[in-house]
N, C-alpha and C. Protein backbone atom coordinates (compact mmCIF):
# COMPACT_ATOMS: atom_id res chain seq x y z
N UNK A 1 101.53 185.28 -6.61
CA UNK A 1 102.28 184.66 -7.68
C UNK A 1 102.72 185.74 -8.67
N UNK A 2 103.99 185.50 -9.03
CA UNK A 2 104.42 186.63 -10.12
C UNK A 2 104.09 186.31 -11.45
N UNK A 3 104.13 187.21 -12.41
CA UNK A 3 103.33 187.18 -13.76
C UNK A 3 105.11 186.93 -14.09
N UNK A 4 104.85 185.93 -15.32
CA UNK A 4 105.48 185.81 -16.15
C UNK A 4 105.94 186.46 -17.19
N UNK A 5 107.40 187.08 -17.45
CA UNK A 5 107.15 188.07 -18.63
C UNK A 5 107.46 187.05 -20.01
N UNK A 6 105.84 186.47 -20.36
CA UNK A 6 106.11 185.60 -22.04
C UNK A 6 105.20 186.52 -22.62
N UNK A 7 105.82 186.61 -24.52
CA UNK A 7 105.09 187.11 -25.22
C UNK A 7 105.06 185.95 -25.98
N UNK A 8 103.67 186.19 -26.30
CA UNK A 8 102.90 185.33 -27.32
C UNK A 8 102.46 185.87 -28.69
N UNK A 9 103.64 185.58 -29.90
CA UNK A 9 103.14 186.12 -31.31
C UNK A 9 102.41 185.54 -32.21
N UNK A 10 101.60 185.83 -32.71
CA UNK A 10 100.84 185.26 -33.74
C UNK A 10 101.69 185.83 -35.29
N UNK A 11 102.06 184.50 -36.53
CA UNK A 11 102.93 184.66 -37.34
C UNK A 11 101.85 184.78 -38.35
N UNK A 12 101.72 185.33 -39.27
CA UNK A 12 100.74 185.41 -40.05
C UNK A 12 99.26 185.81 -39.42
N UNK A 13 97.72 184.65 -40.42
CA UNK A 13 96.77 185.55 -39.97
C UNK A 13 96.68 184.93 -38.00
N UNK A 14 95.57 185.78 -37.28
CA UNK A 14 95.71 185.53 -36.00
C UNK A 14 94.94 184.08 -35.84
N UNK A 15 95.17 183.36 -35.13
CA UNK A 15 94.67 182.21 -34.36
C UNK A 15 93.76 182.48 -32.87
N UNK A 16 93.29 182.87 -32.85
CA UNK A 16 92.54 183.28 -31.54
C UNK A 16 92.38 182.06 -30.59
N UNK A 17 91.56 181.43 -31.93
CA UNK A 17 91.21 179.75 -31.06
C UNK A 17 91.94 178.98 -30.43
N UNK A 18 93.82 179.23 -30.63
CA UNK A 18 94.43 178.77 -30.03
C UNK A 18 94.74 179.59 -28.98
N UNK A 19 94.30 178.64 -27.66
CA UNK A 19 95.03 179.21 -26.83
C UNK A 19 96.00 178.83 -25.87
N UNK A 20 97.33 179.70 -25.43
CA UNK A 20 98.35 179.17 -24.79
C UNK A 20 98.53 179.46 -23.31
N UNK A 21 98.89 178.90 -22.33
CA UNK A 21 99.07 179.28 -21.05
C UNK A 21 100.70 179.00 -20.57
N UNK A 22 101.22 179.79 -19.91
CA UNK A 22 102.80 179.16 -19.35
C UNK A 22 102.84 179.49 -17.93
N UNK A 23 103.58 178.44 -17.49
CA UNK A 23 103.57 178.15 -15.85
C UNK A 23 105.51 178.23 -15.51
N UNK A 24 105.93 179.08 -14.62
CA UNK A 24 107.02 178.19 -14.25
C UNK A 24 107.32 177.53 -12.93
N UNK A 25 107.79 176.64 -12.89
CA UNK A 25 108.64 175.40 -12.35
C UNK A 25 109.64 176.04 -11.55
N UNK A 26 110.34 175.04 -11.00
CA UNK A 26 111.72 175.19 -10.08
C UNK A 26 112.76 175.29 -11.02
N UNK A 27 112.30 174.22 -12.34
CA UNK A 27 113.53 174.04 -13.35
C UNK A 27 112.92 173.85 -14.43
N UNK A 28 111.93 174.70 -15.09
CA UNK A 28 111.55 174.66 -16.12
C UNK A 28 110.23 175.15 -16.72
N UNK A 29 109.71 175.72 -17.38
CA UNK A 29 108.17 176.49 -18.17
C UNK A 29 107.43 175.17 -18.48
N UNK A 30 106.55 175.09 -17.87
CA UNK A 30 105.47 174.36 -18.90
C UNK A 30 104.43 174.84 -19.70
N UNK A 31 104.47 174.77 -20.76
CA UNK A 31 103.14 175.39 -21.66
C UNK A 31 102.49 174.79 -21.71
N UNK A 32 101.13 175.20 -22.13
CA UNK A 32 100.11 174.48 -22.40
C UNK A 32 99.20 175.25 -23.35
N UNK A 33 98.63 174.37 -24.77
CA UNK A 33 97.91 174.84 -25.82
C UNK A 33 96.93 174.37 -26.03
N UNK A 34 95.43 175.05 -26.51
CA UNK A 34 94.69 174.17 -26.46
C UNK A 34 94.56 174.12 -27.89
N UNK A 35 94.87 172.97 -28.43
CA UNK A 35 94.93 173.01 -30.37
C UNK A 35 93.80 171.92 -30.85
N UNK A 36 92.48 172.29 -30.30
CA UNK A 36 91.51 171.06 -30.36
C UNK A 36 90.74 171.14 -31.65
N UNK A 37 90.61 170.02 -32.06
CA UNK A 37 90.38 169.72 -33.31
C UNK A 37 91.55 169.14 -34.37
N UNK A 38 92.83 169.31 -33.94
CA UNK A 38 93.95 168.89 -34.69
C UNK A 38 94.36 167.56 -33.73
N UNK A 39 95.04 166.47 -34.92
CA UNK A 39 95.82 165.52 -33.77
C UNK A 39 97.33 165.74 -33.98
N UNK A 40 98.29 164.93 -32.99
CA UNK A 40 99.72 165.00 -32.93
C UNK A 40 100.59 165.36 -34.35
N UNK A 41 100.04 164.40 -35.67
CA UNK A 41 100.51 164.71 -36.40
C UNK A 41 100.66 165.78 -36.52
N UNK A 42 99.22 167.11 -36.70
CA UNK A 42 99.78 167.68 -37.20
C UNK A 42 99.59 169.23 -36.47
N UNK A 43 100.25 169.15 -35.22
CA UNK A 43 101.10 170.37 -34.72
C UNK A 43 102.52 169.90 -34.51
N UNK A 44 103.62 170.75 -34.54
CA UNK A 44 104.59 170.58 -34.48
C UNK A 44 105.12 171.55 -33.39
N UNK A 45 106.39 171.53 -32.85
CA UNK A 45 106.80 172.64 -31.67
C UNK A 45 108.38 172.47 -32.20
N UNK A 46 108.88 173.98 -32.16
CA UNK A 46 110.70 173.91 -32.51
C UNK A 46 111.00 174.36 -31.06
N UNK A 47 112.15 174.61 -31.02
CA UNK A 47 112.98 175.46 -30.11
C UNK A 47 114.00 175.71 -30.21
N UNK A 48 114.83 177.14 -29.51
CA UNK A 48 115.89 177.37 -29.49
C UNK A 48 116.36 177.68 -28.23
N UNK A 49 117.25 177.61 -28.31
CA UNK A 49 118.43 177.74 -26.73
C UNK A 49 117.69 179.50 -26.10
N UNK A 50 117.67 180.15 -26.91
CA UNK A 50 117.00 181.57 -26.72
C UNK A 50 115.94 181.71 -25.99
N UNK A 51 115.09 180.65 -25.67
CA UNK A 51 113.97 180.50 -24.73
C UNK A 51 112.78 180.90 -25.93
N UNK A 52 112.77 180.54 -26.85
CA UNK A 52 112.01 180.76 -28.25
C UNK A 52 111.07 179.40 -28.67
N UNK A 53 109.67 179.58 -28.69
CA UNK A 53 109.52 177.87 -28.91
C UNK A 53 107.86 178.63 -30.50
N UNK A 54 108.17 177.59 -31.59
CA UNK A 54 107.89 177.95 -32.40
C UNK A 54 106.36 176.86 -32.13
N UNK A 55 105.36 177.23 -32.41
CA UNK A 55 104.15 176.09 -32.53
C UNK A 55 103.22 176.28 -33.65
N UNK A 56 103.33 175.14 -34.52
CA UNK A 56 102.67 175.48 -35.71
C UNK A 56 101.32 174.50 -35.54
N UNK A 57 100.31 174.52 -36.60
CA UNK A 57 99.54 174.05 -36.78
C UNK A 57 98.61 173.63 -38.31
N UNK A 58 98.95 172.71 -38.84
CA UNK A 58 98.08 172.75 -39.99
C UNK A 58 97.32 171.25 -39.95
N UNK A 59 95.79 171.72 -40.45
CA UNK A 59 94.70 170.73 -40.45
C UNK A 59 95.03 169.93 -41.73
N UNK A 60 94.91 168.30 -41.55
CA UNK A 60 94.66 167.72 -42.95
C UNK A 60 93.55 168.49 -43.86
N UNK A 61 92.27 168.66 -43.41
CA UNK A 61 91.44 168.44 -43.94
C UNK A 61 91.08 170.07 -44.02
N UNK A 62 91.25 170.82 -44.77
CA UNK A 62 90.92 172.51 -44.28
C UNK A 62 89.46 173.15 -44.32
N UNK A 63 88.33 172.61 -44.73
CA UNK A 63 87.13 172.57 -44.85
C UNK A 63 86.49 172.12 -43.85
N UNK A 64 86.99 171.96 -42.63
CA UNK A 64 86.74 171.17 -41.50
C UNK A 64 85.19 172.21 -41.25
N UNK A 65 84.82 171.14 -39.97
CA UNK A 65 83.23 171.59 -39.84
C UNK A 65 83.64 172.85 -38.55
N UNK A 66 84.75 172.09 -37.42
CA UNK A 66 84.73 173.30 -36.79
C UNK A 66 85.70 174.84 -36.68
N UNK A 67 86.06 175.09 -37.96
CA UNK A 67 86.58 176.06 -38.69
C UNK A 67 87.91 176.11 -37.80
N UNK A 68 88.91 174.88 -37.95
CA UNK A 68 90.27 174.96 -36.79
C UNK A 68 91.10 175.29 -38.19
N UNK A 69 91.95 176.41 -38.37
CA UNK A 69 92.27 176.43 -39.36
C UNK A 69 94.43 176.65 -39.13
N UNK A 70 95.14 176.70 -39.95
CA UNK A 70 96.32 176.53 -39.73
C UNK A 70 97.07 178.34 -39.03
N UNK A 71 97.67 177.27 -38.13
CA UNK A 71 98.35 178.46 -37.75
C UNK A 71 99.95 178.67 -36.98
N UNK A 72 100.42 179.54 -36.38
CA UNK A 72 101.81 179.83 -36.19
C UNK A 72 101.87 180.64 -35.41
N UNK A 73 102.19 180.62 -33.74
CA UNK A 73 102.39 181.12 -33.13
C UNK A 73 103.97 180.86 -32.53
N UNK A 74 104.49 181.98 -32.18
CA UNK A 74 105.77 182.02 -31.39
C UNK A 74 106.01 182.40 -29.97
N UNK A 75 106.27 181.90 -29.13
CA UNK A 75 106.13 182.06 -27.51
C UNK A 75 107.63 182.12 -27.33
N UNK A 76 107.79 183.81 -26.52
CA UNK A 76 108.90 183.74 -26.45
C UNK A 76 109.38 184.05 -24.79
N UNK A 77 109.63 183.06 -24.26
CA UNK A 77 110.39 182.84 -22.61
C UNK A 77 110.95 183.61 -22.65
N UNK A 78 111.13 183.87 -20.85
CA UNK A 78 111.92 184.56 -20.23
C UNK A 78 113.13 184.49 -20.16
N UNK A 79 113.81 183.54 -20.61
CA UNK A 79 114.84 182.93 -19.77
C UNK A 79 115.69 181.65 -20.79
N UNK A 80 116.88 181.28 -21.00
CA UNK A 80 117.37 180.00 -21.74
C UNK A 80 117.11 178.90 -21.21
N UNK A 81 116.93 178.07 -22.76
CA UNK A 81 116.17 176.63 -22.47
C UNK A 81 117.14 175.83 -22.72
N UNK A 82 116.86 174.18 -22.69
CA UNK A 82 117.92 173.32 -22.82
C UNK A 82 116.59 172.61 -23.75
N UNK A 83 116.87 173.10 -24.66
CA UNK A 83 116.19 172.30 -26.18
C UNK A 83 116.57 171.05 -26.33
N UNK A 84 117.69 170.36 -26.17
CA UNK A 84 117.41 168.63 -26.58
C UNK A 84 116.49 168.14 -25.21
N UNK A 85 116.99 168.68 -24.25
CA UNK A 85 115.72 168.12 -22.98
C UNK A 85 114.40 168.38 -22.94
N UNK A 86 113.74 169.32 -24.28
CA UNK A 86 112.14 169.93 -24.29
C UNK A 86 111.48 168.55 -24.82
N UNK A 87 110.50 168.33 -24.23
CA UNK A 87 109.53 167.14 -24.98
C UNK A 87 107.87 168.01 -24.61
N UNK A 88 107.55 167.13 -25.92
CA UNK A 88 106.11 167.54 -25.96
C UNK A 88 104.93 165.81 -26.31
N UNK A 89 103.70 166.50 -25.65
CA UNK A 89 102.78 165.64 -26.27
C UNK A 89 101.35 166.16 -26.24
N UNK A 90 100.20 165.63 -27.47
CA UNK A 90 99.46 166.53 -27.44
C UNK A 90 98.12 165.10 -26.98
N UNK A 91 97.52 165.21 -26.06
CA UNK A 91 96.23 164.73 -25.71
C UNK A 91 95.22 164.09 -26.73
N UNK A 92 94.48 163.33 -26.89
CA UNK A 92 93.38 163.23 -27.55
C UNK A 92 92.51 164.26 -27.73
N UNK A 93 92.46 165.02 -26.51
CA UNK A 93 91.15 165.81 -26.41
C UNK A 93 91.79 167.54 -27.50
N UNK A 94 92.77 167.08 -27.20
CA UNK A 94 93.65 168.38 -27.88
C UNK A 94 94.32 169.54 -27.00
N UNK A 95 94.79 168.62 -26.20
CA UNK A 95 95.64 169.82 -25.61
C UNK A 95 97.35 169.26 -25.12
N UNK A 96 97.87 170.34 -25.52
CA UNK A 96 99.17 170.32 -26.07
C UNK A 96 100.01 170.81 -25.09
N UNK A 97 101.06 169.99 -24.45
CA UNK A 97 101.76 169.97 -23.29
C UNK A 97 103.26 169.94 -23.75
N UNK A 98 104.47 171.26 -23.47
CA UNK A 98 105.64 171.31 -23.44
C UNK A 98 106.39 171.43 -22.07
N UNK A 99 106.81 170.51 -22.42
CA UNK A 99 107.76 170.63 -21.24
C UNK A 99 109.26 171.12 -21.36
N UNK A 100 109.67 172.21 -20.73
CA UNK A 100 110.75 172.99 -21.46
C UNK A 100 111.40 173.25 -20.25
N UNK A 101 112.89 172.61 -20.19
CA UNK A 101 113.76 173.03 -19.02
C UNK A 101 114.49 173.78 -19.23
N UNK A 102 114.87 174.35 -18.47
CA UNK A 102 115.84 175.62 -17.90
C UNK A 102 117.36 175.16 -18.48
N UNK A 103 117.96 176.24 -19.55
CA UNK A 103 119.29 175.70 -19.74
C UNK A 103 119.84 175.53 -18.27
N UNK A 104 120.91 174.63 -18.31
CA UNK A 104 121.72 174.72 -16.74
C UNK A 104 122.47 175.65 -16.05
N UNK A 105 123.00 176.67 -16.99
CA UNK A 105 123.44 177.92 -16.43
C UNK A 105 122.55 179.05 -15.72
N UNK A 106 121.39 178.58 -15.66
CA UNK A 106 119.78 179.19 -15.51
C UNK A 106 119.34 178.46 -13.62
N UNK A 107 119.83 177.41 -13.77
CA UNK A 107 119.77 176.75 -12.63
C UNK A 107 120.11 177.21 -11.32
C-alpha cells in the first residue's frame, strides 16, 4: 500500500491527544479523528477546494477531568476536493469521520 503524502498541522499549542488517520478511496480520503471526550457540538471541520480541511476543537467545560483541551489542527490532502459533497459525523464514543470526495476533475 502506498503512503499518503498528508501533512498534519497543529495551529497553535500542540494537541497530541488528537489523533488523525487518512485513508484513500477510489473517489475520495476518508479521515478519521479521535476527539474523545468532546461531543458533535463542539468540533467543527471547514474545507477548501485546495484539498485543505480545517478541524477545530473547543470543550464547553475547560476544567474537564480528562484534560481534552481546545484545539486546531489543519490536514492538508494530496489532491482537490469537492467541498459541498464533504460530510462529517462524530460518534458517541468520539471519533470523528470525514468523508471527503475527490473534486471531479481528479476523477
Amino acid at each position: 500500500m502506498d503512503r499518503l503524502d498528508v501533512q498534519v498541522v497543529d495551529v497553535g499549542p500542540p494537541a497530541d491527544w488528537v489523533k488523525i488517520n487518512v485513508r484513500e478511496t477510489n473517489d475520495s480520503f476518508e479521515v478519521y479523528a479521535l476527539v474523545s471526550g468532546l461531543s458533535r457540538e463542539e468540533v467543527r471541520v471547514q474545507s477548501d477546494p485546495a484539498g485543505r480541511l480545517v478541524i477545530t476543537g473547543q470543550p464547553k467545560q475547560l476544567d474537564n477531568f480528562w484534560g481534552v483541551t481546545a484545539f486546531k489542527k489543519v490536514v492538508n490532502l494530496p489532491a482537490r476536493i469537492d467541498q459541498l459533497r464533504t460530510n462529517t459525523g462524530v460518534t458517541l464514543h468520539g471519533c470523528l469521520h470525514v468523508h471527503v470526495p475527490f473534486a471531479q476533475q481528479n476523477l
